[in-house]
Protein backbone atom coordinates (compact mmCIF):
# COMPACT_ATOMS: atom_id res chain seq x y z
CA UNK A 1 -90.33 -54.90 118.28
CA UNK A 2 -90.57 -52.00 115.99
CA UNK A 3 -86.63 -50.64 117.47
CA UNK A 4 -85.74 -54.05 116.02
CA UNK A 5 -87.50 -54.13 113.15
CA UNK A 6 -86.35 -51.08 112.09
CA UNK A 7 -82.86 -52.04 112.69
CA UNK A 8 -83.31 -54.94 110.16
CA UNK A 9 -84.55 -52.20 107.80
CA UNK A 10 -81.95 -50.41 108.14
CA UNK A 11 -79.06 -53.53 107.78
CA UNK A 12 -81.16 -54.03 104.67
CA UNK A 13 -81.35 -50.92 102.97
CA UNK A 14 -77.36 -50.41 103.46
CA UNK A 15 -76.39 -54.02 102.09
CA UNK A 16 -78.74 -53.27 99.05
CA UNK A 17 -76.57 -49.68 98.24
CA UNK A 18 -73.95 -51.71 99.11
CA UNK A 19 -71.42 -52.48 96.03
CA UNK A 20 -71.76 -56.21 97.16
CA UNK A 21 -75.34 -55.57 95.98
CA UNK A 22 -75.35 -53.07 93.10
CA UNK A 23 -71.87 -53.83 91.60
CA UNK A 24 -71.88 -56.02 88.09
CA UNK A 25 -70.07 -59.05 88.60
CA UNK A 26 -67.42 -58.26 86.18
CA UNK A 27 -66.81 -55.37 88.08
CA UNK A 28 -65.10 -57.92 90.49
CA UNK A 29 -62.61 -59.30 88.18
CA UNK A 30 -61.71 -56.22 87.22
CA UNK A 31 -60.98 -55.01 90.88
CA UNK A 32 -58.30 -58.24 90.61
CA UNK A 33 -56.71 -57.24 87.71
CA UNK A 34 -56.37 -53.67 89.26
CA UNK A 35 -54.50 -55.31 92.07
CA UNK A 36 -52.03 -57.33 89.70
CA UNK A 37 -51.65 -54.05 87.89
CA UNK A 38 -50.76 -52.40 91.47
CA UNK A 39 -48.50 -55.18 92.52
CA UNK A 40 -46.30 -54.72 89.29
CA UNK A 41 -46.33 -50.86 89.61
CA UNK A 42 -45.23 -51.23 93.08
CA UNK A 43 -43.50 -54.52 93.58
CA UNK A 44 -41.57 -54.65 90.26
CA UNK A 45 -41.79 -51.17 89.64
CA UNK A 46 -42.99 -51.79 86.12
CA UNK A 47 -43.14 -47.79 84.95
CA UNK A 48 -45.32 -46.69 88.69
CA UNK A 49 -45.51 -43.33 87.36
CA UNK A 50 -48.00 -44.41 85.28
CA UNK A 51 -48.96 -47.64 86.03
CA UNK A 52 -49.79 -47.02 89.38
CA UNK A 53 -52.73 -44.09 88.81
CA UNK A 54 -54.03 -46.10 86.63
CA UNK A 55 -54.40 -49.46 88.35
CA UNK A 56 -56.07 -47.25 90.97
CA UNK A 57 -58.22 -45.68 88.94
CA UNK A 58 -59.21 -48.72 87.73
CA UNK A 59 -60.09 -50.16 91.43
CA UNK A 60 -62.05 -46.92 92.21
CA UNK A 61 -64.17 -47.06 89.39
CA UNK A 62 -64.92 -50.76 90.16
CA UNK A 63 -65.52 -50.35 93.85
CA UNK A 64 -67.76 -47.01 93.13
CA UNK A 65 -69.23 -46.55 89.85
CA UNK A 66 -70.74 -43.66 90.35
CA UNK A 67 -67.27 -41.94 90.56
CA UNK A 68 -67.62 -41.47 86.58
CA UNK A 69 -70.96 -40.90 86.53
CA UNK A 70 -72.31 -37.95 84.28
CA UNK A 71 -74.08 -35.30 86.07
CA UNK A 72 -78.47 -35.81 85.61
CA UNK A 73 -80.74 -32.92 85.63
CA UNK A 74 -84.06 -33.43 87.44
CA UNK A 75 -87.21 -32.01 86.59
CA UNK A 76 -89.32 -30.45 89.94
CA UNK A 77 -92.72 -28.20 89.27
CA UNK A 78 -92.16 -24.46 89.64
CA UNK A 79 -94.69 -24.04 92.22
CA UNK A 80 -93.21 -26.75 94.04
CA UNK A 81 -89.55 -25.50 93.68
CA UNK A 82 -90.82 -21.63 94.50
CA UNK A 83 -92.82 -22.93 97.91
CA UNK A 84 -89.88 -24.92 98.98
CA UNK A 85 -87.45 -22.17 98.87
CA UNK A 86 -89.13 -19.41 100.38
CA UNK A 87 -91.02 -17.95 96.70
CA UNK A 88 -86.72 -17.41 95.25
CA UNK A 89 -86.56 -18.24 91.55
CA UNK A 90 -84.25 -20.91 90.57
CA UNK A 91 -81.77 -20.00 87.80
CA UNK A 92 -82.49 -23.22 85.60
CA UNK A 93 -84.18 -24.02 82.40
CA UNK A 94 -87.76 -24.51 82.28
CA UNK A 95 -89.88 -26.91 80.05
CA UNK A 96 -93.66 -27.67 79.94
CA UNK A 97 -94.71 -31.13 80.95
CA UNK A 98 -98.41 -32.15 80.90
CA UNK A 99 -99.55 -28.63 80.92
CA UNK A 100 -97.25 -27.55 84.34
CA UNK A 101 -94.14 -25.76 84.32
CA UNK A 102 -91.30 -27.48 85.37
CA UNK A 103 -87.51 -26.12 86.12
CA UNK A 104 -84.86 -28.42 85.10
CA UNK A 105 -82.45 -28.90 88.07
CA UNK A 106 -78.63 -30.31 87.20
CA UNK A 107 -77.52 -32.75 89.66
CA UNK A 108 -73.43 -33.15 90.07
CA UNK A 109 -71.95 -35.73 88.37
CA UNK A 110 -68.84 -37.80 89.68
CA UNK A 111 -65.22 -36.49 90.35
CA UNK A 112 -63.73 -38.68 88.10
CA UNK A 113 -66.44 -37.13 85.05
CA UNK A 114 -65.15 -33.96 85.09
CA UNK A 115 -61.27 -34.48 85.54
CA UNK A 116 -61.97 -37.02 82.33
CA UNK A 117 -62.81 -34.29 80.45
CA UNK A 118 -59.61 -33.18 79.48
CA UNK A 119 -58.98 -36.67 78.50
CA UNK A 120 -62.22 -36.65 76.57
CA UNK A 121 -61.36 -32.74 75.08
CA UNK A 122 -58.33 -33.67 74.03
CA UNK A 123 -56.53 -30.92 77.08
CA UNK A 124 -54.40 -33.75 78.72
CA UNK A 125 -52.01 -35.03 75.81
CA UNK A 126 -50.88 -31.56 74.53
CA UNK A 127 -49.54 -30.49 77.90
CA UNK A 128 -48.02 -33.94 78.54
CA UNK A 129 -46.40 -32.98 75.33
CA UNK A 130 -45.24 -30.24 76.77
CA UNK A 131 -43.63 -31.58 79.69
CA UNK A 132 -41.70 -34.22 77.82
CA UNK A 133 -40.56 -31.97 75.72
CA UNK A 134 -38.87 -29.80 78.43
CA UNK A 135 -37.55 -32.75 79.81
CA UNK A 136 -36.34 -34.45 76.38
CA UNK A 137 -32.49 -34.26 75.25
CA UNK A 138 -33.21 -33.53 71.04
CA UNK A 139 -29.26 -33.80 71.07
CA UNK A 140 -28.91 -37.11 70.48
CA UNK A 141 -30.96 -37.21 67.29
CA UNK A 142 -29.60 -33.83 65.85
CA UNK A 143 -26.40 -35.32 66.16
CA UNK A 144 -27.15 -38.19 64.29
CA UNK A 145 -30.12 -37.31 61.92
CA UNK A 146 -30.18 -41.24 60.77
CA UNK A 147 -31.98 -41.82 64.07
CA UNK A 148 -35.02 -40.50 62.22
CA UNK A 149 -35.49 -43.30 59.48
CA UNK A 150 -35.18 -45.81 63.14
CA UNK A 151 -38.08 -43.39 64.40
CA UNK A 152 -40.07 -43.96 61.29
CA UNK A 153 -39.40 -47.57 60.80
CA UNK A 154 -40.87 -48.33 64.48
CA UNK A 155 -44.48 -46.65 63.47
CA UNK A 156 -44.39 -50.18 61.20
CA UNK A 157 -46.70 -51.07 63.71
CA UNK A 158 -49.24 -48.81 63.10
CA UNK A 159 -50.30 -49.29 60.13
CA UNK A 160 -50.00 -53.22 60.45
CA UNK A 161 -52.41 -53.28 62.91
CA UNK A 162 -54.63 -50.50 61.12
CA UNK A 163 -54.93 -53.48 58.16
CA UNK A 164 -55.72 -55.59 60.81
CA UNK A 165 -58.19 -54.28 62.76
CA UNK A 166 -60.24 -53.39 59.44
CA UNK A 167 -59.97 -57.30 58.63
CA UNK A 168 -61.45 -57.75 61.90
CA UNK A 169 -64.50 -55.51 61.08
CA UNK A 170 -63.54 -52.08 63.00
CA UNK A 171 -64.42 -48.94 60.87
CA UNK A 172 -61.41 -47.11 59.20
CA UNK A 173 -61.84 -44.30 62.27
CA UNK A 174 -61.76 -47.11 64.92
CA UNK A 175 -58.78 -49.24 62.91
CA UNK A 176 -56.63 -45.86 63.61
CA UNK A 177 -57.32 -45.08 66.96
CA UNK A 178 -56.48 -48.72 67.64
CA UNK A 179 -53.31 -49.11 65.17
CA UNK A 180 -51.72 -45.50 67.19
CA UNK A 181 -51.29 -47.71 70.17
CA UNK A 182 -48.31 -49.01 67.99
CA UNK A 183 -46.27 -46.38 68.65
CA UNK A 184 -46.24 -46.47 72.57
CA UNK A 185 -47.36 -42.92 72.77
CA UNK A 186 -50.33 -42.84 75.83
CA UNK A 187 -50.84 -39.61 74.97
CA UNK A 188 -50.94 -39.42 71.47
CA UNK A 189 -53.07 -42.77 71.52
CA UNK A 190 -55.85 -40.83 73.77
CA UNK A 191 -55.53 -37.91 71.31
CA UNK A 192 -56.18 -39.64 67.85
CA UNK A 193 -58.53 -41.90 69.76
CA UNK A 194 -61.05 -38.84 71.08
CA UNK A 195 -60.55 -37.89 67.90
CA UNK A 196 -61.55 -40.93 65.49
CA UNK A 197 -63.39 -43.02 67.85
CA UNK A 198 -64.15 -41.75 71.22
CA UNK A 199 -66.51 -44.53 71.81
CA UNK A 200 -63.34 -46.39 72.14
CA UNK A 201 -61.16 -44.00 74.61
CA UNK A 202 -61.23 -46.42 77.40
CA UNK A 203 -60.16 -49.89 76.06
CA UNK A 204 -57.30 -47.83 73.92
CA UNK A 205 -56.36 -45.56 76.46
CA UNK A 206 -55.76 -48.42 79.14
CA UNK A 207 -53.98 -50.68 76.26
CA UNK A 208 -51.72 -47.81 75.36
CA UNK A 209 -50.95 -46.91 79.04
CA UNK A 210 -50.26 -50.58 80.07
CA UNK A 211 -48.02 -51.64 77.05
CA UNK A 212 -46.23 -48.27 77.84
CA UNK A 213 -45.55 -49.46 81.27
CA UNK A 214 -44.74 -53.34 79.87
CA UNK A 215 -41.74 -51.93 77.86
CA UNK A 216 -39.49 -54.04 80.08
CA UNK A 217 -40.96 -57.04 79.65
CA UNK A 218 -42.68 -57.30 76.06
CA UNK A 219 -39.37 -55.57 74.32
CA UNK A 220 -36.24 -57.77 74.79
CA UNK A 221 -37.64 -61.44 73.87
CA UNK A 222 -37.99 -59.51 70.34
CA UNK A 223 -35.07 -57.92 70.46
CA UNK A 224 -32.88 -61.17 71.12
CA UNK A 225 -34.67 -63.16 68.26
CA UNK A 226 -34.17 -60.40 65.66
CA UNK A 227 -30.31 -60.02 66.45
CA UNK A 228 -27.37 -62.34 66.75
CA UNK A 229 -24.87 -61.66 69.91
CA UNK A 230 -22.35 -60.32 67.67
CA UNK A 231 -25.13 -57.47 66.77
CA UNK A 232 -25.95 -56.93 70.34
CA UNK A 233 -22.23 -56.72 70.92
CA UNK A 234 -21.59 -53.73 69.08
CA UNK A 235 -19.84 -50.55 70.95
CA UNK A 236 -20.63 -47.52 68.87
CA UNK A 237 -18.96 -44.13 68.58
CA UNK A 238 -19.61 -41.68 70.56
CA UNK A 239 -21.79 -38.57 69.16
CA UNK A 240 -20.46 -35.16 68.15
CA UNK A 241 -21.22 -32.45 70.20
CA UNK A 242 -24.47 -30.40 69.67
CA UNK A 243 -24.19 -26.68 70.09
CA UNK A 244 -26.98 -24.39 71.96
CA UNK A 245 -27.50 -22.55 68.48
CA UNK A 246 -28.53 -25.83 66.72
CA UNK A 247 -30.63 -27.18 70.09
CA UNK A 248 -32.35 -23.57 69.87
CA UNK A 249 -32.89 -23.80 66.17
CA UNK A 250 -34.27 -27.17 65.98
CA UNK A 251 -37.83 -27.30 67.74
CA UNK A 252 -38.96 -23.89 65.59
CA UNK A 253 -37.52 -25.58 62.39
CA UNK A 254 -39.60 -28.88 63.09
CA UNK A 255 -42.60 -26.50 64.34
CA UNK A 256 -42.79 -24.85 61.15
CA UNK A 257 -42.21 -28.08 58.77
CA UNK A 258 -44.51 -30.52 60.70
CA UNK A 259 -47.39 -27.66 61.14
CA UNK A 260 -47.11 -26.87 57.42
CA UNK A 261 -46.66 -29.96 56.19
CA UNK A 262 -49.62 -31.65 58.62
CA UNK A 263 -51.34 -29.56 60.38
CA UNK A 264 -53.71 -31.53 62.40
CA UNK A 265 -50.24 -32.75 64.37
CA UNK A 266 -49.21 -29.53 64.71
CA UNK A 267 -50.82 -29.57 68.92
CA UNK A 268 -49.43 -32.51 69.86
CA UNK A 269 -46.05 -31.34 67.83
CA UNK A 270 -45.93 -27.75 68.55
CA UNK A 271 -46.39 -28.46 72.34
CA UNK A 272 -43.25 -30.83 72.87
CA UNK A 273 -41.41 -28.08 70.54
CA UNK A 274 -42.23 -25.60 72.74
CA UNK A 275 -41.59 -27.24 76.16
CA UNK A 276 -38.09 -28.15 74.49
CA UNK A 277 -37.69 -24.82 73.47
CA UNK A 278 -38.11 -23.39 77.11
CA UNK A 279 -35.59 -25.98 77.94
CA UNK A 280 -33.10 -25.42 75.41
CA UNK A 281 -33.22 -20.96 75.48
CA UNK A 282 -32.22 -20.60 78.77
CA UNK A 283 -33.64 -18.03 79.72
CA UNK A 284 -37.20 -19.27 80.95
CA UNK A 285 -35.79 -21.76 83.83
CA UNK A 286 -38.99 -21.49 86.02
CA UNK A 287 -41.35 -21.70 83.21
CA UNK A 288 -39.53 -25.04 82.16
CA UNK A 289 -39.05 -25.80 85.58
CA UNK A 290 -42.76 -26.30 85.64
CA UNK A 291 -43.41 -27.95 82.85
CA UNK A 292 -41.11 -30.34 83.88
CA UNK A 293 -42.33 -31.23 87.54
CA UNK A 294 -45.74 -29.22 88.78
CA UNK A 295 -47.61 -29.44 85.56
CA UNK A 296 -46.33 -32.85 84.16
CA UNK A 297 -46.47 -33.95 87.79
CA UNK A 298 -50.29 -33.06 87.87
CA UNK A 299 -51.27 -34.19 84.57
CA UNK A 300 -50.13 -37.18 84.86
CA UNK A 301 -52.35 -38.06 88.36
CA UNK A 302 -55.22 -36.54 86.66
CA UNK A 303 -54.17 -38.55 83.00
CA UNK A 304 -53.66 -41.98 84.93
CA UNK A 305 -56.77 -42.39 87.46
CA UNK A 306 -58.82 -41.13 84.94
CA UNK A 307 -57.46 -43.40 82.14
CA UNK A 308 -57.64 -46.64 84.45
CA UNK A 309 -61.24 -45.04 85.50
CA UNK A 310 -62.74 -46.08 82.33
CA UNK A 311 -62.27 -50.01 82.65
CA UNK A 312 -65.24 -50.96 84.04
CA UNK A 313 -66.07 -54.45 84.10
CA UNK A 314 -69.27 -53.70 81.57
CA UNK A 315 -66.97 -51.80 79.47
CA UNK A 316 -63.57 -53.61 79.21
CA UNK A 317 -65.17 -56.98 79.39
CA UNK A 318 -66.01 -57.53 75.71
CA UNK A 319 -65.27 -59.02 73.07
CA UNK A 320 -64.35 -55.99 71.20
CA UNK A 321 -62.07 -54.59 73.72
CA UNK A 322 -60.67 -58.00 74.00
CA UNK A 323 -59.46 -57.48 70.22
CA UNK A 324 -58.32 -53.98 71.03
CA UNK A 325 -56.10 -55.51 74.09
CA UNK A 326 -54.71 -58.32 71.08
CA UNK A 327 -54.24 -55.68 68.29
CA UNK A 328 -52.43 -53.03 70.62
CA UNK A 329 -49.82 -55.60 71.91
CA UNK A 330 -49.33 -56.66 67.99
CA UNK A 331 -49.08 -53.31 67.11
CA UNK A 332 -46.43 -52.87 69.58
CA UNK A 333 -44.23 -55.91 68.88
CA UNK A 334 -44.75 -54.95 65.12
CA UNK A 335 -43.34 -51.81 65.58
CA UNK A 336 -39.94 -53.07 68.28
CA UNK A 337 -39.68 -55.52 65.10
CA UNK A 338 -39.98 -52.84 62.70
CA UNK A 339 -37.47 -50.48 64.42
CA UNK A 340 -34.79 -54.03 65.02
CA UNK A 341 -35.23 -54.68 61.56
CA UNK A 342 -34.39 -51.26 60.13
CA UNK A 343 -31.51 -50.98 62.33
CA UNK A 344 -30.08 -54.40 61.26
CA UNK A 345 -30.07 -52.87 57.57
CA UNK A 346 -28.50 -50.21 59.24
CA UNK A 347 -26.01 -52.06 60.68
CA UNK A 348 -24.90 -53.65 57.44
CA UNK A 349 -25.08 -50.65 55.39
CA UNK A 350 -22.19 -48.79 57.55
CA UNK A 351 -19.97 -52.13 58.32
CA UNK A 352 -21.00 -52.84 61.58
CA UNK A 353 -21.11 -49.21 63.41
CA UNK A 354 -24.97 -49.33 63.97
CA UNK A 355 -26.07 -51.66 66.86
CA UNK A 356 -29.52 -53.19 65.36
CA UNK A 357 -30.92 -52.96 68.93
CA UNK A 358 -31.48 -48.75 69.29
CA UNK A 359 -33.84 -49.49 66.71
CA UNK A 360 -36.38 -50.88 69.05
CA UNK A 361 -36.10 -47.40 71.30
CA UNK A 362 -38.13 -46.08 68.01
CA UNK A 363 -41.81 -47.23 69.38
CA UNK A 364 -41.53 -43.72 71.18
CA UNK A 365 -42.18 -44.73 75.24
CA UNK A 366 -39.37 -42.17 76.55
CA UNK A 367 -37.12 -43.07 78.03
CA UNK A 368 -38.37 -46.56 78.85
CA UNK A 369 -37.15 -48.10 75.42
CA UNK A 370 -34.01 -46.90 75.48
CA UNK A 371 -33.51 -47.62 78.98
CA UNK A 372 -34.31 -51.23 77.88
CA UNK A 373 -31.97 -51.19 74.46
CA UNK A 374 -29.08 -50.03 76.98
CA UNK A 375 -29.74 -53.15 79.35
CA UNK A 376 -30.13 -55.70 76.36
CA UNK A 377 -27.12 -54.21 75.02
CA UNK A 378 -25.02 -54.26 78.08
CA UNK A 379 -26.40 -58.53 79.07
CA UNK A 380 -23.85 -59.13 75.90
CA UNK A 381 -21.43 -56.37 76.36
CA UNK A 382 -20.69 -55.28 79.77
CA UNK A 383 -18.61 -52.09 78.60
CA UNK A 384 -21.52 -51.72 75.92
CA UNK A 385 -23.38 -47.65 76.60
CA UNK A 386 -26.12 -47.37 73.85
CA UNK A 387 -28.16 -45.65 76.00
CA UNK A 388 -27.45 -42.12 74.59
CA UNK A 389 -27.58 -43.68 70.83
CA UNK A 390 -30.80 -45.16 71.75
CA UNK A 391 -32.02 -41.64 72.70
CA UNK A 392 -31.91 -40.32 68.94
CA UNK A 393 -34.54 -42.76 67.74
CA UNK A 394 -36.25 -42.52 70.97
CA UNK A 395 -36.87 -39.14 70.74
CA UNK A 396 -37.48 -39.34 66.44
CA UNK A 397 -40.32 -42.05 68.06
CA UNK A 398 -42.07 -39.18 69.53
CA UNK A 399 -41.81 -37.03 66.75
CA UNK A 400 -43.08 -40.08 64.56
CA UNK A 401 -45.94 -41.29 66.26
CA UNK A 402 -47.19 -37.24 66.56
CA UNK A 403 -46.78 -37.25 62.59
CA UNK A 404 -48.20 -40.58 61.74
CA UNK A 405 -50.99 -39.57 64.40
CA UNK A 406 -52.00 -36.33 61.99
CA UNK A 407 -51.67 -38.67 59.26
CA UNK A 408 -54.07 -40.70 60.31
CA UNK A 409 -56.62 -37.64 61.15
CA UNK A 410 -56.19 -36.00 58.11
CA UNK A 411 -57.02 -38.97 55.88
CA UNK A 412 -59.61 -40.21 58.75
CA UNK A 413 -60.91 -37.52 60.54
């Protein structure tokens, strides 16, 4: 009788640490959007590389809580502690409690906790920066400089959604961190946001990260109703060459300007300079090499699960991050529209040798929007190649969002 009541016990005390016992029932819807988010990563291989570690992330955090749980210190008496371990002191902190000393004992926290911290520090999105750089083309856009006013005119959504998240009752702080996810920058998104409003990290960070990977789908519906087929249609010229001396030159001249000019950009800038830089010189293959593959590689596993680790079902299940989700997908169609728009002035200002649609490669996701200006482009015009063109504002994106990002910290911060 006791063998079986103790077995009870025991079937008891596991269900209740279960997560069918402790987990918040939210924390089960999220675990099903995790798995849509996994089926379009891997089914329709909707951006994986990122969409993937974060959907997973996501599912861990939800299945296991404690995974991002900050580490606890416990209090034990002295005496106690000094007994128990054979009279050794214990290197901890004490305090007095009640008139007894007592050491104060950290416990571990989860593994999630402390690979977030370079999310939370503000470590992650510089050396992203640096590994898109090395593996970013600048030629493109030095050949054809007009690529940054298509850069600029994409970060339209930005500052539309900054006005509208302060008409919705967010702080200033919190209406930038939430208007950067306009310019389809993950990284520089997580950077302004740990800046401005890290109580917000999560809900921005996963917004950011999943419009990033929705490129495909949330671009060319916009694209088509901006542009008639004969815009679409357009076959531009090809670019002039770019020589090494002017690829070389051009990440220490924009270094210098953009750290002058706005300084608090100056680490997300200054790292994608320099990663471009070890690409461009030549003479630091393995150290670009690196930065390329190893170090992006890694970041972006520790960037992703981390990212999707913050959406619990507590956390993302509000109504505030509910308006975050709404704003960030505004701010991104605001800023495809933006970057359309500007181009179709574009277009009519040189007769017709601009194609309207590598204005929507300006929101910044490299090279996902140009990818997608290429296919729109070619669905009218089989013999159509913008994808090169589309790179120049693509690239001018990145640039843009890193200098409306210091903007925004300057005048915020």
């Amino acid at each position: 009788m006791n063998i079986w009541n103790e077995f009870l016990s025991s079937v008891i005390n596991i269900f209740k640490t279960s997560g069918f016992a402790t987990n918040d029932w939210r924390n089960y819807i999220m675990i099903g959007i995790a798995c849509v988010l996994l089926y379009l990563a891997i089914k329709k291989e909707f951006e994986p590389l990122l969409l993937l570690p974060i959907a997973f992330g996501m599912l861990l955090v939800n299945l296991f809580p404690i995974i991002m749980a900050p580490p606890e210190t416990t209090l034990q008496l002295v005496s106690e502690y000094m007994t128990a371990h054979g009279g050794a002191a214990g290197n901890y902190a004490t305090v007095m409690l009640n008139g007894e000393q007592y050491y104060q004992i950290p416990q571990v926290g989860g593994l999630f906790y402390y690979l977030y911290q370079g999310v939370k520090l503000g470590i992650y999105p510089p050396l992203i920066f640096l590994g898109i750089g090395a593996m970013t083309d600048f030629g493109p856009l030095i050949s054809n400089p007009k690529s940054f006013l298509l850069g600029a005119a994409a970060q339209l959504g930005i500052f539309m959604t900054f006005i509208g998240a302060i008409f919705l009752g967010f702080t200033g702080k919190q209406a930038g961190a939430i208007g950067i996810i306009g310019g389809a920058d993950g990284p520089t998104a997580i950077f302004v946001t740990a800046k401005l409003a890290p109580e917000l990290l999560g809900p921005i960070a996963v917004a950011a990260y999943s419009y990033m990977a929705l490129v495909p789908i949330i671009q060319p519906p916009i694209m088509r109703a901006l542009t008639t087929k004969k815009e679409r249609s357009i076959v531009m010229e090809q670019l002039r060459p770019v020589s090494k001396l002017e690829k070389i030159l051009f990440p220490i001249i924009v270094t210098i300007i953009v750290s002058l000019l706005l300084p608090d950009a100056c680490p997300l800038v200054g790292m994608l300079m320099l990663g471009n830089l070890f690409r461009e010189s030549g003479v630091v293959g393995r150290i670009s090499n690196t930065a390329q593959n190893e170090l992006m590689n890694i970041i972006t596993i520790f960037l992703g699960v981390t990212v999707g680790a913050t959406a619990t079902g507590e956390v993302f299940l509000s109504i505030k991050t509910i308006q975050i989700v709404v704003l960030g997908l505004l701010a991104f169609c605001f800023g495809t529209a933006g970057g359309v728009l500007f181009g179709k002035i574009m277009c009519h200002a040189t007769h017709g040798k601009v194609n309207p649609l590598i204005g929507s490669a300006g929101v910044s996701a490299v090279p996902m929007a140009a990818r997608v200006a290429q296919k729109v482009g070619q669905e009218e015009n089989p013999g159509n190649f913008l994808l090169m063109h589309a790179m120049g504002p693509n690239v001018a994106g990145v640039i843009g969002s890193a200098v409306a990002a210091g903007v925004l910290i300057s005048i915020l911060g």
